[in-house]
Protein backbone atom coordinates (compact mmCIF):
# COMPACT_ATOMS: atom_id res chain seq x y z
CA UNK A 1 0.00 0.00 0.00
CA UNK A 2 1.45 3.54 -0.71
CA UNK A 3 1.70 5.83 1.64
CA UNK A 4 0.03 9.38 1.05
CA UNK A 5 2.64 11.91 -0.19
CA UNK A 6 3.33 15.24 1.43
CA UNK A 7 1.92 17.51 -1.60
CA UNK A 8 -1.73 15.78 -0.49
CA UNK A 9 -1.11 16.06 2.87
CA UNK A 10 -0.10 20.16 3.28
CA UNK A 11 -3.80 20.56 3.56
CA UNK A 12 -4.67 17.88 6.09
CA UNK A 13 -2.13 19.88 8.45
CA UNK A 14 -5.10 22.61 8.90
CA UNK A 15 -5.90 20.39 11.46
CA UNK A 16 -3.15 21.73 13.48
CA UNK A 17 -3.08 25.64 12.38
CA UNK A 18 -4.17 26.68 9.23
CA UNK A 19 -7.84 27.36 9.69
CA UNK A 20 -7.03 31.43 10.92
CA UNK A 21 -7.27 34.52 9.50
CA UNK A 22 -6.73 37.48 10.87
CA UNK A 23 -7.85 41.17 10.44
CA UNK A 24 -6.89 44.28 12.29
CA UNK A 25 -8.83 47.61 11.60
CA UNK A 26 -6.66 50.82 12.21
CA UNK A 27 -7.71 52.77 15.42
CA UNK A 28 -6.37 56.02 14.00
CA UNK A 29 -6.00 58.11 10.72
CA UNK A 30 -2.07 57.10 11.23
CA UNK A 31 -0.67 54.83 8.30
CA UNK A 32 -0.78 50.92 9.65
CA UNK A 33 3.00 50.62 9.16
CA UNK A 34 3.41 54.12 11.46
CA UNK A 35 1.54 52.41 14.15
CA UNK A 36 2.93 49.35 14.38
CA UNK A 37 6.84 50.01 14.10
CA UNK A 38 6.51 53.04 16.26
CA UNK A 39 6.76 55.80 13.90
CA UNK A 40 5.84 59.36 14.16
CA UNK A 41 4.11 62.00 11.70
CA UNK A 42 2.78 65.31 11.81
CA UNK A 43 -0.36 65.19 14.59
CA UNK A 44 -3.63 64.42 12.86
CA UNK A 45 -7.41 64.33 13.98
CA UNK A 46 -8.31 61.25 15.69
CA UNK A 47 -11.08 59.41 14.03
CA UNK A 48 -13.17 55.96 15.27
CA UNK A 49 -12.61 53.26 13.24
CA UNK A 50 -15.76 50.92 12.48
CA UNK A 51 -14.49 48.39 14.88
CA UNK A 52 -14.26 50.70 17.73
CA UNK A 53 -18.29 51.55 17.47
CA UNK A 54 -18.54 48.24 16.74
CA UNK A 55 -17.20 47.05 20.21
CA UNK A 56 -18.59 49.80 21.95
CA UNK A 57 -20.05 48.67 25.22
CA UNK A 58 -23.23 50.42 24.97
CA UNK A 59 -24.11 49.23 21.69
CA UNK A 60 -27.04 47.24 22.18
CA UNK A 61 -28.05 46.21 18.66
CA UNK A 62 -25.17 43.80 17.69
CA UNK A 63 -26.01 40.83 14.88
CA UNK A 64 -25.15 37.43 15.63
CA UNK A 65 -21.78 37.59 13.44
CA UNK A 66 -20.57 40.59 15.36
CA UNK A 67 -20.66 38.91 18.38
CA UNK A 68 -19.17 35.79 17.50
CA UNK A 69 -16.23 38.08 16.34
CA UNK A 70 -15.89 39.83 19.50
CA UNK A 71 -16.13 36.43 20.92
CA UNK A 72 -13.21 35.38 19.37
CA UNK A 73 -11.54 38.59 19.96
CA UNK A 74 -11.91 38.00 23.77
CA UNK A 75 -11.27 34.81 24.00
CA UNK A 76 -7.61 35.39 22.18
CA UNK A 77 -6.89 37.99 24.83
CA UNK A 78 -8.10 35.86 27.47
CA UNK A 79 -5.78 33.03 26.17
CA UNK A 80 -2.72 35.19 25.66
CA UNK A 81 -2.70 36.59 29.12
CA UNK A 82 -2.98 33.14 30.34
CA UNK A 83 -0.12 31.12 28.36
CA UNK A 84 2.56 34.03 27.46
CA UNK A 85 4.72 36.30 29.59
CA UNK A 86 7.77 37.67 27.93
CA UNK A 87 7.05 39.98 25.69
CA UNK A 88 9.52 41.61 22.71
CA UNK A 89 9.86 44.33 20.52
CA UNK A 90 8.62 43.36 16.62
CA UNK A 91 10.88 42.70 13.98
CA UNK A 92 10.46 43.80 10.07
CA UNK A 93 10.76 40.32 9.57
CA UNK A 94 8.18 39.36 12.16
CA UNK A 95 5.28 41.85 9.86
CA UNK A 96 5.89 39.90 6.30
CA UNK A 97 2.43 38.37 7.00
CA UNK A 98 0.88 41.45 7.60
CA UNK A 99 -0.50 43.58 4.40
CA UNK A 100 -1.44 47.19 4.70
CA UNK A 101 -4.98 48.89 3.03
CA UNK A 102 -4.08 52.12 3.92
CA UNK A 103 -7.16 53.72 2.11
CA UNK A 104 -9.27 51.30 4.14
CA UNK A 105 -7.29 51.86 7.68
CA UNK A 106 -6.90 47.73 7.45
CA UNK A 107 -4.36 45.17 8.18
CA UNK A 108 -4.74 41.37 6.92
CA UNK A 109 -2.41 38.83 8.37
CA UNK A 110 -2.25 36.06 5.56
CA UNK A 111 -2.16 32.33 6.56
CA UNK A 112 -1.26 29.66 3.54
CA UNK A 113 -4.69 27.90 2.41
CA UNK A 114 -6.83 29.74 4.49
CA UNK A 115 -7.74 31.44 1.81
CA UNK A 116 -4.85 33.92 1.37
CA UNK A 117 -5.19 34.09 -3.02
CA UNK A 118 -8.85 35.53 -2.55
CA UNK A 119 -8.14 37.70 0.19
CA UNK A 120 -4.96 38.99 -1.73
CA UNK A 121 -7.09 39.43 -4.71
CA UNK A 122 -9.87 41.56 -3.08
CA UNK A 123 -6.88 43.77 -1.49
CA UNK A 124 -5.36 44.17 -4.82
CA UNK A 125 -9.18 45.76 -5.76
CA UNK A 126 -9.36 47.70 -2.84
CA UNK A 127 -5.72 49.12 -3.12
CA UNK A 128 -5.04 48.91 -7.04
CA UNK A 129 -6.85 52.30 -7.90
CA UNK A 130 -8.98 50.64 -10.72
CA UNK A 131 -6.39 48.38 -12.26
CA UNK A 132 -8.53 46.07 -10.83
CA UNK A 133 -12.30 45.36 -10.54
CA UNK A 134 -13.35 41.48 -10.09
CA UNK A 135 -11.01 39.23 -8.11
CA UNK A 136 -11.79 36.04 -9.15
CA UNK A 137 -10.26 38.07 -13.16
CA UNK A 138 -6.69 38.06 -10.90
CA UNK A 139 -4.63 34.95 -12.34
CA UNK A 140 -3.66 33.72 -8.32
CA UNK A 141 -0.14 33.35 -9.28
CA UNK A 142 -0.22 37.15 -9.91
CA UNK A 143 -1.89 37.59 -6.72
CA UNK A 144 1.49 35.90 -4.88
CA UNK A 145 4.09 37.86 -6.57
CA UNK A 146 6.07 40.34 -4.47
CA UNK A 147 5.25 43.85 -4.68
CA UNK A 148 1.68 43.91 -6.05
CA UNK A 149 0.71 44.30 -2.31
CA UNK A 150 2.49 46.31 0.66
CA UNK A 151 3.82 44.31 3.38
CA UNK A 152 4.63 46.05 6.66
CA UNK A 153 7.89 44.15 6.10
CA UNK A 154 10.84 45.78 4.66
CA UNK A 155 12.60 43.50 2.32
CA UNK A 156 16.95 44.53 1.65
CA UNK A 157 17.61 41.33 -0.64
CA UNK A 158 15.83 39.24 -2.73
CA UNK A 159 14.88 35.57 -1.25
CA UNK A 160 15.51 33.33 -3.67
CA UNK A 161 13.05 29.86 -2.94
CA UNK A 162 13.92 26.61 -4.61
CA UNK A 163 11.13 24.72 -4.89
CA UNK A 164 9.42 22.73 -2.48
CA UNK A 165 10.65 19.11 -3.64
CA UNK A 166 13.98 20.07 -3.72
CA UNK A 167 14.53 22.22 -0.95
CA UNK A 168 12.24 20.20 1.61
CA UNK A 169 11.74 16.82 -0.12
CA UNK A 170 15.26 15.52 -0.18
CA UNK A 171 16.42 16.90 2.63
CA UNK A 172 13.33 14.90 4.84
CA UNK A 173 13.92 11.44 2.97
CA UNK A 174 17.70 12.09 3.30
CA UNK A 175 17.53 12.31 7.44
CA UNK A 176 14.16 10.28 8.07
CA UNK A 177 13.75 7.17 5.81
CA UNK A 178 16.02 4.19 5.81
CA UNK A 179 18.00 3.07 2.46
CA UNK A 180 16.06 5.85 0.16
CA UNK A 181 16.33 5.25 -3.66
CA UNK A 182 18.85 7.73 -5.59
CA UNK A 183 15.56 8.76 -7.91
CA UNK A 184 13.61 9.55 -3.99
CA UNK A 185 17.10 11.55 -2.90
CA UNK A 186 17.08 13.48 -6.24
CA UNK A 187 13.92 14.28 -6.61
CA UNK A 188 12.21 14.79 -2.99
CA UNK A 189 9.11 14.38 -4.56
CA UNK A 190 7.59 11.15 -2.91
CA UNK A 191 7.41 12.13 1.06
CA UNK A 192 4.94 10.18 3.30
CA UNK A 193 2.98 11.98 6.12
CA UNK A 194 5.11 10.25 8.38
CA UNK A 195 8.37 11.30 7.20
CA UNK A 196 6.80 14.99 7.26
CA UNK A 197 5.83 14.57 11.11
CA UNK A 198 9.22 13.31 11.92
CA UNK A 199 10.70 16.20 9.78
CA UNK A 200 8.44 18.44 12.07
CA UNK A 201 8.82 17.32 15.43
CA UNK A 202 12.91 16.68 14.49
CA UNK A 203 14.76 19.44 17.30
CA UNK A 204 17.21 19.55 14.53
CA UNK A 205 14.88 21.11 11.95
CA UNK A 206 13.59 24.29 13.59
CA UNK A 207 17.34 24.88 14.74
CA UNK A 208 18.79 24.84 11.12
CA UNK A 209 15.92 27.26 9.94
CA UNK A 210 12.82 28.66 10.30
CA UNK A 211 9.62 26.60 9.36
CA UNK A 212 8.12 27.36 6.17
CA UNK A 213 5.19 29.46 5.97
CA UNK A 214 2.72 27.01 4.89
CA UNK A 215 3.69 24.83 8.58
CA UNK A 216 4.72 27.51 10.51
CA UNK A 217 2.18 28.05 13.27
CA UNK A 218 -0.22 31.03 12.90
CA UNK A 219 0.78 32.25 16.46
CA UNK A 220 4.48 32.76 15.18
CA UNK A 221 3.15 34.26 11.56
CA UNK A 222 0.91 36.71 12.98
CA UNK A 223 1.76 37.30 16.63
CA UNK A 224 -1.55 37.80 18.07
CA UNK A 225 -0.33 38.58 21.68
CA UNK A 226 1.96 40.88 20.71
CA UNK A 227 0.22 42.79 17.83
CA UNK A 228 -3.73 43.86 19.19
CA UNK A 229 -6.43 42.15 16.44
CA UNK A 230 -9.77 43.79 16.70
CA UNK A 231 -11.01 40.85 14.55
CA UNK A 232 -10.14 37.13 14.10
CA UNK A 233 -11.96 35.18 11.45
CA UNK A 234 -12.03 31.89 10.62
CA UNK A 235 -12.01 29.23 7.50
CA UNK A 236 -15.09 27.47 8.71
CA UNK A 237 -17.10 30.65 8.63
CA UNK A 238 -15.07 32.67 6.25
CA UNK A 239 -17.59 33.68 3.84
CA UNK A 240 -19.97 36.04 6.60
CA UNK A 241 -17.05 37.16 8.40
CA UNK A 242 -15.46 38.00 4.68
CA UNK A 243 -19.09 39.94 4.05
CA UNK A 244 -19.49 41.25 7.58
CA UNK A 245 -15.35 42.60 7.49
CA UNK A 246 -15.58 44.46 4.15
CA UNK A 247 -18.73 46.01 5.18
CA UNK A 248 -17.13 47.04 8.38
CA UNK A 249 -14.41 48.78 6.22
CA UNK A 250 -16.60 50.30 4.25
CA UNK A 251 -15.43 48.57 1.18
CA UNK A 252 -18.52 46.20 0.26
CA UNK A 253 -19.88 48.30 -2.60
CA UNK A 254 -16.35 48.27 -4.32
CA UNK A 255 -15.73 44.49 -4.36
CA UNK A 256 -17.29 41.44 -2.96
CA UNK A 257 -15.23 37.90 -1.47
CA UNK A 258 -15.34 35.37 -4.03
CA UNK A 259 -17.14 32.69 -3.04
CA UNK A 260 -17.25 28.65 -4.25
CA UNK A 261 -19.93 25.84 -4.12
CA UNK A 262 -17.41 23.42 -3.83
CA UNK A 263 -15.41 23.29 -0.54
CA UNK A 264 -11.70 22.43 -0.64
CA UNK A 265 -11.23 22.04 3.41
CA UNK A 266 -9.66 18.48 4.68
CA UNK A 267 -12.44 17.09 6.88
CA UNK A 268 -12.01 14.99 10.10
CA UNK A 269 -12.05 11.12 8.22
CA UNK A 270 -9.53 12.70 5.77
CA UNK A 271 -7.02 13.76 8.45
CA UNK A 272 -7.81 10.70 10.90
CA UNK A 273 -6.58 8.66 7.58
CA UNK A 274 -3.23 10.38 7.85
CA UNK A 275 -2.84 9.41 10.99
CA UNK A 276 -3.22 5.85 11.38
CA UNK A 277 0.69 5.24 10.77
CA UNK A 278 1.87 7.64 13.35
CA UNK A 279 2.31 6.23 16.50
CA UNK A 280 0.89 7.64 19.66
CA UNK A 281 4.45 9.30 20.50
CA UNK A 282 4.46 11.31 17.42
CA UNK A 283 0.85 12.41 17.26
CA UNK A 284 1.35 13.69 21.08
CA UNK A 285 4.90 15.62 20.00
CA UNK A 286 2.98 17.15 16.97
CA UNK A 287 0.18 18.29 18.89
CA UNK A 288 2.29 19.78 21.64
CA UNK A 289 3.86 21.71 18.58
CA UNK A 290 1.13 23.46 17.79
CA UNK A 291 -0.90 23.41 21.02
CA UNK A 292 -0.95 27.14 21.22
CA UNK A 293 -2.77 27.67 18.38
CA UNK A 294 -5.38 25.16 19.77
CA UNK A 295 -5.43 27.22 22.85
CA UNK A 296 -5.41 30.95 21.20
CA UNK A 297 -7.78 30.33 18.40
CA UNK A 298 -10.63 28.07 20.50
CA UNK A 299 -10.03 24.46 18.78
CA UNK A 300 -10.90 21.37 20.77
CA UNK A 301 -8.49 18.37 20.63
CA UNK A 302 -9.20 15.90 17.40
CA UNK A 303 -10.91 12.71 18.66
CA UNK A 304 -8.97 10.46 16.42
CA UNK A 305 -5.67 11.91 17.71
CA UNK A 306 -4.13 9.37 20.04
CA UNK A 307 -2.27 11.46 22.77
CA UNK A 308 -2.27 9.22 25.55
């Protein structure tokens, strides 16, 4: 029987992380980057920003989505104060997640497969001055390429990314499967789940570099107790709270969140197939891995994980 490879399995690690995205309305008429790396312009007039009526306490009229948002809002605060104490200064290199709508005082933190293409392409409408007008007419690799959006990131060099089967791929077989074939230690293309957990949970790995995006945990790509959210959405909901957060920035009558019939998200019997082969050892070091996101972002512990 052949094990599933690690291209099929990128999205069954949603389990773990990937089902967040996150949205953070300006509180002031300063530019988003100003704010959050501390620097200063001329003084300007204060203005409220949707959110802040939004979450005013003597607002009495709120709709169902609104307060499920604030839930979540609260519940991330709640979670941080509990389960983090240092805290640090943010890096440039810490905000590459984060792009800036100046026109529309918003911040979007971008998660891989949560949805990040259509969200890029209904920022590149908002922000593109009428290059654009329908999302879904943005080719998604154009929606990826550097500099079509601004990043509160400052880039000084050029990364350079081999791809994934060659930069990943061979290095996992390489260090985690006995006697590999030359074709599997060329190629990196045929990586089991397994291999991938062992990859994951390896001390070694995290030490030589950074995870990739697409693993890293959404806690360490968007720094939610460090950077305040006004507004976390989520992949199981993300069409109303994609409705309910361009209305809120006032940009519903210029574009509208694509939206699909078909749904693309791993479901529970996909993921508890994935992990049949992993032994309880590994499932519990994996989880513990991304346990803070379970904490910060309200997700209960998958039944058919084995962590005892």
């Amino acid at each position: 029987m052949i094990k599933p490879r690690v291209g099929r399995m990128f999205l069954a690690t949603c389990v773990f992380s990937f089902f967040i995205l996150i949205l953070y309305f300006q509180n002031n008429s300063r530019s988003a980057t100003e704010q959050i790396l501390g620097r200063t312009s001329l003084p300007e007039k204060s203005r409220r920003s949707p959110l802040q009526t939004l979450y005013d306490s003597d607002q009495l009229d709120q709709s169902a989505v609104a307060s499920v948002l604030q839930g979540r809002r609260e519940l991330l605060e709640q979670a941080c104060h509990s389960h983090t104490r240092k805290r640090r200064l943010l890096t440039p290199e810490d905000l590459r997640h984060l792009i800036v709508d100046d026109k529309h005082n918003l911040l979007y933190c971008y998660v891989p497969k949560v949805a990040c293409t259509n969200w890029k392409r209904v920022l590149m409408v908002l922000t593109g001055d009428g290059r654009y007008r329908e999302p879904l007419a943005i080719p998604a690799n154009e929606a990826h390429v550097p500099g079509r959006l601004r990043s509160l990131s400052e880039y000084t060099k050029t990364e350079i990314n081999l791809p994934f089967h060659k930069r990943y791929g061979t290095k996992i077989i390489r260090r985690h499967r006995v006697n590999p074939q030359p074709d599997a230690l060329e190629k990196g293309n045929d990586v089991t789940f397994e291999e991938f957990v062992y990859y994951l949970v390896d001390p070694r790995t995290q030490k030589e570099e950074p995870f990739n995006e697409h693993w890293e945990r959404v806690h360490s790509l968007c720094h939610p107790c460090l950077i305040h959210y006004d507004v976390v959405g989520k992949y199981e909901t993300l069409e109303q709270d994609s409705q309910y957060l361009l209305k809120l920035a006032g940009a519903d009558q210029e574009v509208q969140f694509p939206t699909f019939s078909k749904s693309t998200r791993t479901t529970g019997d996909m993921a508890a197939k994935f992990f049949d082969n992993i032994s309880p050892f590994y499932q519990k070091k994996l989880f513990n891995l991304f346990r803070m996101d379970f904490l910060l972002f309200n997700y209960s512990t998958p039944t058919y994980l084995k962590l005892r």
